[in-house]
Protein backbone atom coordinates (compact mmCIF):
# COMPACT_ATOMS: atom_id res chain seq x y z
CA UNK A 1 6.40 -0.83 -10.06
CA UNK A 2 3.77 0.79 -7.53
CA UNK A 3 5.57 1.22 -3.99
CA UNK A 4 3.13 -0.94 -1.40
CA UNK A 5 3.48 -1.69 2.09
CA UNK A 6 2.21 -4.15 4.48
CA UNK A 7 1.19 -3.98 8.11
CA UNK A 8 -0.94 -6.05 10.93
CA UNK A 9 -0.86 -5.85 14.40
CA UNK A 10 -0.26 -8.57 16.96
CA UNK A 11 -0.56 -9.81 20.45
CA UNK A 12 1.14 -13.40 21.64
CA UNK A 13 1.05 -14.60 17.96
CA UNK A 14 4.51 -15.03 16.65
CA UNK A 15 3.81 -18.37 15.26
CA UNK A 16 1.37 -16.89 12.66
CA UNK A 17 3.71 -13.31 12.71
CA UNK A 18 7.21 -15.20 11.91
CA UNK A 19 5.27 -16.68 8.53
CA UNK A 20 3.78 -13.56 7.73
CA UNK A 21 7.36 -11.34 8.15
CA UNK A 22 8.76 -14.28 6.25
CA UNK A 23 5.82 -14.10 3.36
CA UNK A 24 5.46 -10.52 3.21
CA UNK A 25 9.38 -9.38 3.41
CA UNK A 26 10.14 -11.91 0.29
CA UNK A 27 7.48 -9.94 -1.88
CA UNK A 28 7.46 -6.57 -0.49
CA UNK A 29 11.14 -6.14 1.19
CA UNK A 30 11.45 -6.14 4.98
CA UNK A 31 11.61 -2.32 5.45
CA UNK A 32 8.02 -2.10 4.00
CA UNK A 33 6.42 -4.12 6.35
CA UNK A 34 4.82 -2.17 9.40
CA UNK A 35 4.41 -4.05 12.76
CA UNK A 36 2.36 -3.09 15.95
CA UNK A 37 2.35 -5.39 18.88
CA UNK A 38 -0.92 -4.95 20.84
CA UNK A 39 0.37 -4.34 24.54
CA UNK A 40 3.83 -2.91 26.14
CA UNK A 41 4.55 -5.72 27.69
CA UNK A 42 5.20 -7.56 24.14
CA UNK A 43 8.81 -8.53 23.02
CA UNK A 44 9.40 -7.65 19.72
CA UNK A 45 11.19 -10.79 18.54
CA UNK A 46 14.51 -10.69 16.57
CA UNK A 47 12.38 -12.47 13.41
CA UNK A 48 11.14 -8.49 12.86
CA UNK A 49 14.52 -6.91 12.62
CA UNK A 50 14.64 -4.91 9.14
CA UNK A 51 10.65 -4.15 9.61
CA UNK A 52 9.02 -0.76 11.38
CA UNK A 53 7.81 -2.63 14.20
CA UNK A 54 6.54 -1.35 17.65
CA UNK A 55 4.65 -1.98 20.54
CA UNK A 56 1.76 0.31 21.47
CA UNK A 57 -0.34 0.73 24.48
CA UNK A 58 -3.03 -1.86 24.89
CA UNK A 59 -5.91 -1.22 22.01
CA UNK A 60 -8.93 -2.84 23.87
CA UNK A 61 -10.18 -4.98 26.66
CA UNK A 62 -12.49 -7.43 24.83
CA UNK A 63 -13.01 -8.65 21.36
CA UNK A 64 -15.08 -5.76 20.12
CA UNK A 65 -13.56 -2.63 21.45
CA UNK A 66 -10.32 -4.86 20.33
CA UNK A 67 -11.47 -4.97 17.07
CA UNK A 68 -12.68 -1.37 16.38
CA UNK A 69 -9.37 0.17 18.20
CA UNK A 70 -7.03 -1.97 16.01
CA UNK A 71 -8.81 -0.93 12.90
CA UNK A 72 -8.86 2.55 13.22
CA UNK A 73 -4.79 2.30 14.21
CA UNK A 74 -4.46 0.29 11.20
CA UNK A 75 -6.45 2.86 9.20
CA UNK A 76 -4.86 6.35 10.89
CA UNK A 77 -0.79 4.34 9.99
CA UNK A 78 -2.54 3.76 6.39
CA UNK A 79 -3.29 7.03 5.57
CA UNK A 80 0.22 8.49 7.17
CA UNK A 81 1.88 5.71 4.51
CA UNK A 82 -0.05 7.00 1.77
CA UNK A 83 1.40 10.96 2.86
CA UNK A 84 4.84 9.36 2.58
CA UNK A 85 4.48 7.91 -0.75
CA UNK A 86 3.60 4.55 -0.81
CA UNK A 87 0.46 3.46 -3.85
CA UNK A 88 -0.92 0.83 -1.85
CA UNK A 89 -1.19 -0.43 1.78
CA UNK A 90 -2.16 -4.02 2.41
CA UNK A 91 -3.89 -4.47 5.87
CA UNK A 92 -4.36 -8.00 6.96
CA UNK A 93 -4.02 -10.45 10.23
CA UNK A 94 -0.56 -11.69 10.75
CA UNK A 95 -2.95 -15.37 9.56
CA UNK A 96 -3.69 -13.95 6.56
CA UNK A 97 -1.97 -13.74 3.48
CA UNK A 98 -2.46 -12.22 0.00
CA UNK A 99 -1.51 -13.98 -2.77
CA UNK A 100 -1.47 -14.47 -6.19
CA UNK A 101 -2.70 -17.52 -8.07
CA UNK A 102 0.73 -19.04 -9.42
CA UNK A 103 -0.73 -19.27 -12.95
CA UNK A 104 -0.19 -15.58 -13.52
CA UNK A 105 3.34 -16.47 -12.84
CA UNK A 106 3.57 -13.03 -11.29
CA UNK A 107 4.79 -11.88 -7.74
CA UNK A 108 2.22 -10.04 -5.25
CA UNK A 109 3.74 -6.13 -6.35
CA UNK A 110 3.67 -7.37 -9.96
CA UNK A 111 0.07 -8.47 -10.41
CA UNK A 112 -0.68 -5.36 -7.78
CA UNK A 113 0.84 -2.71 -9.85
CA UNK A 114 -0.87 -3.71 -13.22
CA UNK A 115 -4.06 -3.02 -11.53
CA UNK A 116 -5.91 -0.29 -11.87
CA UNK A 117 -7.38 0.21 -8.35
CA UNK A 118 -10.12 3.35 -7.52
CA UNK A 119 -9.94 2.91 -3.60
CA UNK A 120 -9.79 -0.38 -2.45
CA UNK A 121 -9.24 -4.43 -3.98
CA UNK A 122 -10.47 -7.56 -2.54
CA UNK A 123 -9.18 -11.34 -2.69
CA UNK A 124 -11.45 -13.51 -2.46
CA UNK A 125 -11.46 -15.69 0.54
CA UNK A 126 -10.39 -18.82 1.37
CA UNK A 127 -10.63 -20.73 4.77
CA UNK A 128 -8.47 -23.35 5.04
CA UNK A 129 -9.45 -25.94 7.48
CA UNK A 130 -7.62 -29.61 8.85
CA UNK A 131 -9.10 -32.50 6.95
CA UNK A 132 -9.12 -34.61 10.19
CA UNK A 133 -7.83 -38.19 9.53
CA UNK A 134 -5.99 -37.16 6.67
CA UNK A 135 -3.83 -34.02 7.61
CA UNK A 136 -1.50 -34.22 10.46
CA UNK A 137 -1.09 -31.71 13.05
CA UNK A 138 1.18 -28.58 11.38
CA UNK A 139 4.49 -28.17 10.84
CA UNK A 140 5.53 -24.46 11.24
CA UNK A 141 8.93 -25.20 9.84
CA UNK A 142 7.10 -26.29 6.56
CA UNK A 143 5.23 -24.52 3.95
CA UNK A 144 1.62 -24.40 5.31
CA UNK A 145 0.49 -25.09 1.86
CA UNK A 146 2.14 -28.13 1.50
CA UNK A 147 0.47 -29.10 4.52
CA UNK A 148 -2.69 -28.00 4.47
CA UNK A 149 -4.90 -28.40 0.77
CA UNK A 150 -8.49 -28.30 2.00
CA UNK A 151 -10.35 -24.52 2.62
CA UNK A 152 -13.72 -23.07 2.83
CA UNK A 153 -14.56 -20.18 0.39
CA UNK A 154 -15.67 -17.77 2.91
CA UNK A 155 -16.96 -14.23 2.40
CA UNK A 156 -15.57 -13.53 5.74
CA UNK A 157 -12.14 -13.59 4.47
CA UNK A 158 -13.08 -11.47 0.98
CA UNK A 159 -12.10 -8.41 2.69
CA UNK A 160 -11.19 -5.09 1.36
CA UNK A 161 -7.30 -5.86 2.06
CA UNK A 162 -5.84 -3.83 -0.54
CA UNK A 163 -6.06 0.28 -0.18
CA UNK A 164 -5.31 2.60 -2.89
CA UNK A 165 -5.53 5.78 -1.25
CA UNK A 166 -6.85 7.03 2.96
CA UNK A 167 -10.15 5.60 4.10
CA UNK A 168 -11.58 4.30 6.80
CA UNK A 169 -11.43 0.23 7.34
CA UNK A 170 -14.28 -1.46 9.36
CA UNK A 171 -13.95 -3.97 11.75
CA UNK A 172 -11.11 -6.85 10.39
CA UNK A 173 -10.90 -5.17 7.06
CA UNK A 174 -13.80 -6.70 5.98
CA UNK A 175 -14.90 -3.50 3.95
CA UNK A 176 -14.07 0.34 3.57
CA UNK A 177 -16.43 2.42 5.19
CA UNK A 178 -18.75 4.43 2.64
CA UNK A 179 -16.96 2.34 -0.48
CA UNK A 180 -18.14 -0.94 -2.50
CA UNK A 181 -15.95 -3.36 -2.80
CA UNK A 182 -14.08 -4.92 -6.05
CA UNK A 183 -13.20 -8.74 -6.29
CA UNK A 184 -9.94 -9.14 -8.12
CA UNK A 185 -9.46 -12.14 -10.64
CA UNK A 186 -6.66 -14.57 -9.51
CA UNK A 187 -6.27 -12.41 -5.94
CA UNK A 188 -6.78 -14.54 -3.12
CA UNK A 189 -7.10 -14.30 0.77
CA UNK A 190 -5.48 -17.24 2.46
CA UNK A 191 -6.94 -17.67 5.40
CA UNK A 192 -4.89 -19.88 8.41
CA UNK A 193 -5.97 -19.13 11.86
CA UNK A 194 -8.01 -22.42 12.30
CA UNK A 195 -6.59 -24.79 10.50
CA UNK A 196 -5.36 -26.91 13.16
CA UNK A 197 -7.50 -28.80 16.05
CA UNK A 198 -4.37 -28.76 18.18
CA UNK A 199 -3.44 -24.80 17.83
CA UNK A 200 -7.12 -23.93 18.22
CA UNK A 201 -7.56 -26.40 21.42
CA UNK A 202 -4.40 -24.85 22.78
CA UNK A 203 -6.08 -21.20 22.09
CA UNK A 204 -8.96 -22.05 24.34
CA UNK A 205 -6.46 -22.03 27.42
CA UNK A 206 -4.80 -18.71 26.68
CA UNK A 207 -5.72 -16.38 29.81
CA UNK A 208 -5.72 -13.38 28.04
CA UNK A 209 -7.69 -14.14 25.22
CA UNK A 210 -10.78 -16.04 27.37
CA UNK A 211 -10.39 -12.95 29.45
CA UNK A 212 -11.58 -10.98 26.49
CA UNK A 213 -14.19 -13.23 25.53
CA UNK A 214 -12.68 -15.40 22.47
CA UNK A 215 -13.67 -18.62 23.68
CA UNK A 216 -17.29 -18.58 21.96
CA UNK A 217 -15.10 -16.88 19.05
CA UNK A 218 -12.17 -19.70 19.08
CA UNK A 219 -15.29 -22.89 19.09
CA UNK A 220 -16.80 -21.16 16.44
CA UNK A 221 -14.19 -21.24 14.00
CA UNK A 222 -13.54 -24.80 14.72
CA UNK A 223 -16.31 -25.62 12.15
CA UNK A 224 -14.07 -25.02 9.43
CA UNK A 225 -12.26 -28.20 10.43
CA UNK A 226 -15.43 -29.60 10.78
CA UNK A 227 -16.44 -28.24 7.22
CA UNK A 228 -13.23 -29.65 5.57
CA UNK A 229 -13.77 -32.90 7.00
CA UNK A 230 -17.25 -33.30 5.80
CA UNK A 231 -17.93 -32.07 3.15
CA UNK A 232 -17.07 -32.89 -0.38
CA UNK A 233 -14.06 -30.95 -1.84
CA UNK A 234 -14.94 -29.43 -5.14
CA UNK A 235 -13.72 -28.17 -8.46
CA UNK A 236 -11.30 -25.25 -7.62
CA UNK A 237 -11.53 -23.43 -10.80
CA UNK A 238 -15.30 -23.64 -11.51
CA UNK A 239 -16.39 -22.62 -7.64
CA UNK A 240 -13.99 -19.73 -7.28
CA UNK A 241 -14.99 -18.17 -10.28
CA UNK A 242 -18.89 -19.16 -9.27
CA UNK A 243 -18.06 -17.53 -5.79
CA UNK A 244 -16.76 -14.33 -7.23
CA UNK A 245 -19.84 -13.68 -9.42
CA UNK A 246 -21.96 -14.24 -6.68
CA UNK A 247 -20.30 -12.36 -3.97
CA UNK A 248 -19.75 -9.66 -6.38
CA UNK A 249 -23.79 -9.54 -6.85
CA UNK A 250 -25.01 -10.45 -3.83
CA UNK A 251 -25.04 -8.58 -0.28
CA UNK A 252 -26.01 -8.92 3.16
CA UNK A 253 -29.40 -6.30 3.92
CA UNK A 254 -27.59 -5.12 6.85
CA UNK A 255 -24.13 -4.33 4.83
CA UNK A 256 -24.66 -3.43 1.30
CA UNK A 257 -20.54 -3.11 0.99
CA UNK A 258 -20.12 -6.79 2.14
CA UNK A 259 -19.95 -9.74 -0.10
CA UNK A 260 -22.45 -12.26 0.32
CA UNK A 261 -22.71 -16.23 -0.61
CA UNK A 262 -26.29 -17.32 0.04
CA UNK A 263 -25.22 -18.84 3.15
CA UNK A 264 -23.51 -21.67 0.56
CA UNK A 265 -21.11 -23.85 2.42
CA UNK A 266 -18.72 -24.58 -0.21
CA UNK A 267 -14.85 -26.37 0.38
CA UNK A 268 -12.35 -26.71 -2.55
CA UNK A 269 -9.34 -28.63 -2.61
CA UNK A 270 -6.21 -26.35 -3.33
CA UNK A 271 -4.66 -27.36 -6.70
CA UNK A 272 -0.58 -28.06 -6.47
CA UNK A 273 0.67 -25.40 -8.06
CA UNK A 274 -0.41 -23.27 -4.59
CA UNK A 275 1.96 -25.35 -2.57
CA UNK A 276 4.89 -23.42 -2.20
CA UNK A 277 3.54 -19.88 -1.75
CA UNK A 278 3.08 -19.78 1.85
């Protein structure tokens, strides 16, 4: 079995963090997981006992120079994992979470280790979104999956998550710098960071995020609600494997190691078998 770790860094997030200790530790083992909390004024809260987690000096005053200083930390703690042995080094948001489809009936290390990886693996991405009128507000004490069964496929969240050896992630780890990217089969990027109107309304009045400019950011992302609501829900199995052709072939002209979708707005409805994984 390859020897992987996990890490993300956070500020004022423990409701996506707690799932994501709670996710991560039950695949990977607490003591892989590697934590840094975006400020020293964070707490590190007692959910993160058994994991290498720290807080850091403030990466950042706005979203960009956020964005690029978290990366490169995330990259730099990467390539010191890889010196002390680890084979892989997932890099996500504490909202995102790599998983396996459940009819491999194989855990996340499992299906990892019987890959055969050059420098980097991709899930492919999936938005999930509130199907307003339908799906209540979320309950964190619940699986979110058994919650939530509506998502975009998004080539936003088709990032390069999954490193084999040091390189250099861009911005959200949406590719490896100088590297193509490779689509695994059954791998998939569960996206959860705006899947519920209340969470993102309450987002809009956090101080320290309009401060640093996320409140054209946070109304953007509402769309996927919007996008869940509307729009038909298709055919799982036929439009992720349509999806993973086509992001495979096609690519933006200003990022030729970014997956692209023709601008397709495409939702799925999550089959049952996904319920229990997160």
């Amino acid at each position: 079995m390859k020897r992987i770790a996990a890490l993300t860094m956070v500020r004022n997030d423990d409701f996506y963090l707690r799932k994501w200790v709670e996710y991560y530790g039950a695949q990977l083992g607490k003591e892989h997981l590697y934590i840094f909390f975006d400020g020293t004024d964070q707490v590190i809260p007692s959910f993160c006992d058994g994991t290498h987690a720290v807080a850091i000096p403030k990466v950042g005053t706005d979203v960009v120079s956020n964005d690029k200083g978290r990366v490169a930390v995330m990259s730099a703690k990467a390539a010191e994992l890889f010196q002390n042995g680890y084979d892989l080094v997932i890099g996500t948001d504490a909202d995102e979470f790599v998983v396996v489809d459940p009819v491999r009936g194989l855990s996340l290390p499992e299906y990892l280790s019987q890959c055969e990886i050059g420098v980097s693996l991709s899930p492919l991405g999936l938005d999930f979104g509130q199907k307003l009128g339908e799906e209540g507000d979320i309950d964190a004490s619940r699986p979110f999956l058994q919650q939530r069964r509506y998502a975009q496929i998004g080539t936003r969240y088709t990032k390069c998550s999954v490193l084999a050896r040091p390189c250099e992630w861009g911005s959200g780890f949406h590719r490896v710098k100088g590297h193509n990217f490779h689509i695994a089969k059954d791998l998939y990027l569960l996206h959860f960071g705006y899947f519920d109107m209340g969470r993102i309304q309450a987002r809009f009045a956090d101080p320290s995020r309009l401060a640093q400019g996320w409140e054209k950011h946070l109304k953007k992302r509402s769309r996927t609600i919007r996008y869940c609501t509307e729009l038909p829900a298709r055919d799982f199995g036929r439009w992720t494997r349509f999806a993973r052709i086509c992001q495979t072939l096609c690519r933006p002209p200003y990022a030729w190691n970014k997956p692209a979708m023709l601008e397709l707005r495409i939702v799925v409805r999550i089959p049952v078998r996904f319920r229990d994984l997160v």
